[in-house]
Protein backbone atom coordinates (compact mmCIF):
# COMPACT_ATOMS: atom_id res chain seq x y z
CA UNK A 1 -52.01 -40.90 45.13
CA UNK A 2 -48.26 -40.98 43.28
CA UNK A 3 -46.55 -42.04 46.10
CA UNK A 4 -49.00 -45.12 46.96
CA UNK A 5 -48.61 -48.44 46.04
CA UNK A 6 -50.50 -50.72 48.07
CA UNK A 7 -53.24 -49.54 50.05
CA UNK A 8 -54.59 -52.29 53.26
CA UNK A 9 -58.67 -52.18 53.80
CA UNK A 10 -59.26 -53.10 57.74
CA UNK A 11 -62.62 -53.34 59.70
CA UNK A 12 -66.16 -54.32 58.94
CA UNK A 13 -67.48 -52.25 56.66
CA UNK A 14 -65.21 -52.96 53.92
CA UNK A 15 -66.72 -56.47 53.84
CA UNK A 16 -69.44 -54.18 52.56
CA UNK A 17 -69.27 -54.64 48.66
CA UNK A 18 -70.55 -51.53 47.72
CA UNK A 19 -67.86 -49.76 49.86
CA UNK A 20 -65.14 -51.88 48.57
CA UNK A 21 -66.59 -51.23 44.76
CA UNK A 22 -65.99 -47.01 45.79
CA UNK A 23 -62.62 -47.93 47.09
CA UNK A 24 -61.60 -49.70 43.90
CA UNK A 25 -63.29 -47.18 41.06
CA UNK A 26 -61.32 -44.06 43.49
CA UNK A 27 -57.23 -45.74 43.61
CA UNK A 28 -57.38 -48.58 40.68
CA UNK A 29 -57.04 -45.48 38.31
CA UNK A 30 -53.99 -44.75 40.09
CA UNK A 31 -52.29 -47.88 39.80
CA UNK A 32 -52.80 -48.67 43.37
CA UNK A 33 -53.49 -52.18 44.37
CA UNK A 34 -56.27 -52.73 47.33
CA UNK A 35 -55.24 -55.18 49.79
CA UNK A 36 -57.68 -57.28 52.59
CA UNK A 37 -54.57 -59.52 53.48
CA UNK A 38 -55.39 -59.10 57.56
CA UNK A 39 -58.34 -59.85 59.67
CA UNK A 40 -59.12 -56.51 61.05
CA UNK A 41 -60.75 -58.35 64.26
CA UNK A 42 -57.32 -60.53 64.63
CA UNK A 43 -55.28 -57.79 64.10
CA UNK A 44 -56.95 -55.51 66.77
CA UNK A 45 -56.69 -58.26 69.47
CA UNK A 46 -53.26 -59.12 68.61
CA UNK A 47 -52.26 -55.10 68.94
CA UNK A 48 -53.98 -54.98 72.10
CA UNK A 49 -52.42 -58.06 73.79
CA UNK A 50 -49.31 -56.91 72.41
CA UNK A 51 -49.69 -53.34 74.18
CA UNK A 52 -51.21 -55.07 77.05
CA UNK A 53 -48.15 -57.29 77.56
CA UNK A 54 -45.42 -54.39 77.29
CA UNK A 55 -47.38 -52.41 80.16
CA UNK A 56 -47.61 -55.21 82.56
CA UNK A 57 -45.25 -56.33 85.15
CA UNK A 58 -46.24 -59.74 84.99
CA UNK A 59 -45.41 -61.03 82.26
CA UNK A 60 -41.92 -60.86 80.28
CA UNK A 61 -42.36 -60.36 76.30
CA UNK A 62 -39.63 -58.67 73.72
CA UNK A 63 -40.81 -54.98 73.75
CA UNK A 64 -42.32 -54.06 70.41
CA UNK A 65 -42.29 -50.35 70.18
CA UNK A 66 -45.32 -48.45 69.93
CA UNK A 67 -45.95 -44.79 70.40
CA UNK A 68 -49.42 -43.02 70.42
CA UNK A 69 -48.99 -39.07 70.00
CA UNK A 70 -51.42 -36.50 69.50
CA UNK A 71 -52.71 -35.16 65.88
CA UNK A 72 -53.67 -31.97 67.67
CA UNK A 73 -52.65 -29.07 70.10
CA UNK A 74 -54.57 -28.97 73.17
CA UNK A 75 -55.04 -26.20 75.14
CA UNK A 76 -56.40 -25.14 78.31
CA UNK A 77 -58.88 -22.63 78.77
CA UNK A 78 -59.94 -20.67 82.08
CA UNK A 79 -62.39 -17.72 82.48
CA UNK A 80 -64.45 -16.17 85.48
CA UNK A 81 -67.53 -18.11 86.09
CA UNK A 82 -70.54 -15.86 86.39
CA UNK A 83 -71.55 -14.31 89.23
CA UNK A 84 -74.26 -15.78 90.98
CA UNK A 85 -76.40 -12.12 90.65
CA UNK A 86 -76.32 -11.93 87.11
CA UNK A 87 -79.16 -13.91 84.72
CA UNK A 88 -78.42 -17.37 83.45
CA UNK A 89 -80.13 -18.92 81.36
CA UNK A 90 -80.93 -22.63 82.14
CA UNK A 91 -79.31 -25.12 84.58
CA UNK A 92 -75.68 -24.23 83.76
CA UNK A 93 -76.42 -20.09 83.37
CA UNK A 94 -73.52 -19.02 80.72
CA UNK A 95 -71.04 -21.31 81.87
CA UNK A 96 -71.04 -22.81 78.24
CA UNK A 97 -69.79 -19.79 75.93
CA UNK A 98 -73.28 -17.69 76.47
CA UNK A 99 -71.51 -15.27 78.49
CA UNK A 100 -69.01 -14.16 76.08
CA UNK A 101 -69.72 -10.60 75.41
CA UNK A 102 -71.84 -9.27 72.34
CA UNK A 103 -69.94 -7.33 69.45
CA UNK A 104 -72.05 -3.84 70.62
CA UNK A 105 -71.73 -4.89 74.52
CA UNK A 106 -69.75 -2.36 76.55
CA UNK A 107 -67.79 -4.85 79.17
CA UNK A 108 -65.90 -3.52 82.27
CA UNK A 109 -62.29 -4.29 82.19
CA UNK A 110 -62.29 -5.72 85.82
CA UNK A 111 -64.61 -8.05 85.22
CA UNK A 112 -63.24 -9.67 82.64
CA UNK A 113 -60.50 -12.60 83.06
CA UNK A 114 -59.25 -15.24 81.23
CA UNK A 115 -55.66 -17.42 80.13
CA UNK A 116 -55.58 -19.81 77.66
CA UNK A 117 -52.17 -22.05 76.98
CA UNK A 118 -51.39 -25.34 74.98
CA UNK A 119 -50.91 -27.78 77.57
CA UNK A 120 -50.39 -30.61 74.98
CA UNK A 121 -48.50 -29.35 71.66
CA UNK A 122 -48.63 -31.45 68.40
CA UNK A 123 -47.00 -35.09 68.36
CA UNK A 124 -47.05 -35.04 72.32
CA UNK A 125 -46.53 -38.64 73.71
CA UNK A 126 -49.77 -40.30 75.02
CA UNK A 127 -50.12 -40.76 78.30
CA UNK A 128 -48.21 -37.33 78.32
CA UNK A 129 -46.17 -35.92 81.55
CA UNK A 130 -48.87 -34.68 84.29
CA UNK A 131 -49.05 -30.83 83.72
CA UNK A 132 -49.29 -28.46 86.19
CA UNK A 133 -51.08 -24.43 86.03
CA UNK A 134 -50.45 -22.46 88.68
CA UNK A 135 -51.56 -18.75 88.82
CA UNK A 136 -53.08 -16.10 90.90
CA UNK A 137 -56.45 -15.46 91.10
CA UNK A 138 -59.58 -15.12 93.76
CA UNK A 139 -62.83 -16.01 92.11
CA UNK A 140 -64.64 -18.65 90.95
CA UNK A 141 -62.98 -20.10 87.16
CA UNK A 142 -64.27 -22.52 84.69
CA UNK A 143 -61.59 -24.58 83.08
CA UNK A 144 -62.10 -25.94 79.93
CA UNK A 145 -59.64 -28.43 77.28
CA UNK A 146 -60.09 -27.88 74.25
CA UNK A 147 -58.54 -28.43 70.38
CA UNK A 148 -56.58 -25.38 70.41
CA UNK A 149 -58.13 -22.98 67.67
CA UNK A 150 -55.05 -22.42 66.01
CA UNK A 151 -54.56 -25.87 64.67
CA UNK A 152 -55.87 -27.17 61.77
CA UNK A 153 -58.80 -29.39 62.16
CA UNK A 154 -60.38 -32.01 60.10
């Protein structure tokens, strides 16, 4: 809280007194003044006719920079599905993580097949490049995107 001065309170529920009360008893200590200086309503049209604008080819505005990037790695996952001879359980068998094996569970090596990469890394532009996996394989997969576990999430 050292290095904040000024903090900005946006959207509805700050109209809420109680939460505004919480938000003054937790940074006043601090020193740090609460602002509610915008409309959050206004200032969420205004970004999004301003983003709208720099996209389209019809009109001609001053570009006014704006880049969205990702908080997190994601990844790509892609295993065998399961064959159709083994149990499943329920409409989608073990297509869901079920079919991982058990700690005890002796698995065949052959059977067994999956890659995982990070298609997306950290403070990746958004819309990102279109990516492209290619690799070699002749069975069924299930492909799944995911926060890469290796990341710290919230």
């Amino acid at each position: 809280l050292s290095d904040l001065s000024t903090v900005e309170l946006l959207g509805g529920s700050v109209r809420v007194p109680r939460v505004k009360k919480i938000l003054e008893d937790y940074f006043k200590p601090s020193g740090v003044e609460i602002g509610q200086h915008l409309n959050g309503d206004e200032s969420m049209a205004m970004g999004a006719a301003f983003r709208a604008a720099n996209v389209s080819t019809m009109f001609k505005v001053k570009k006014i920079g704006l880049t969205e990037s990702l908080s997190f790695n994601i990844a790509v996952k892609l295993e065998n599905l399961p064959d159709e001879n083994q149990s499943s359980k329920g409409l989608f068998g073990n297509l869901f993580g079920s079919s991982k094996p058990k700690e005890n569970e002796i698995v065949d090596s052959d059977e067994v097949w999956s890659k995982q990469t990070i298609v997306y890394p950290v403070k990746s532009a958004i819309p990102g490049k279109t990516k492209t996996v290619a690799f070699p394989h002749n069975k069924d997969i299930a492909c799944r995107l995911e926060y890469d576990e290796s990341s710290d999430l919230p």
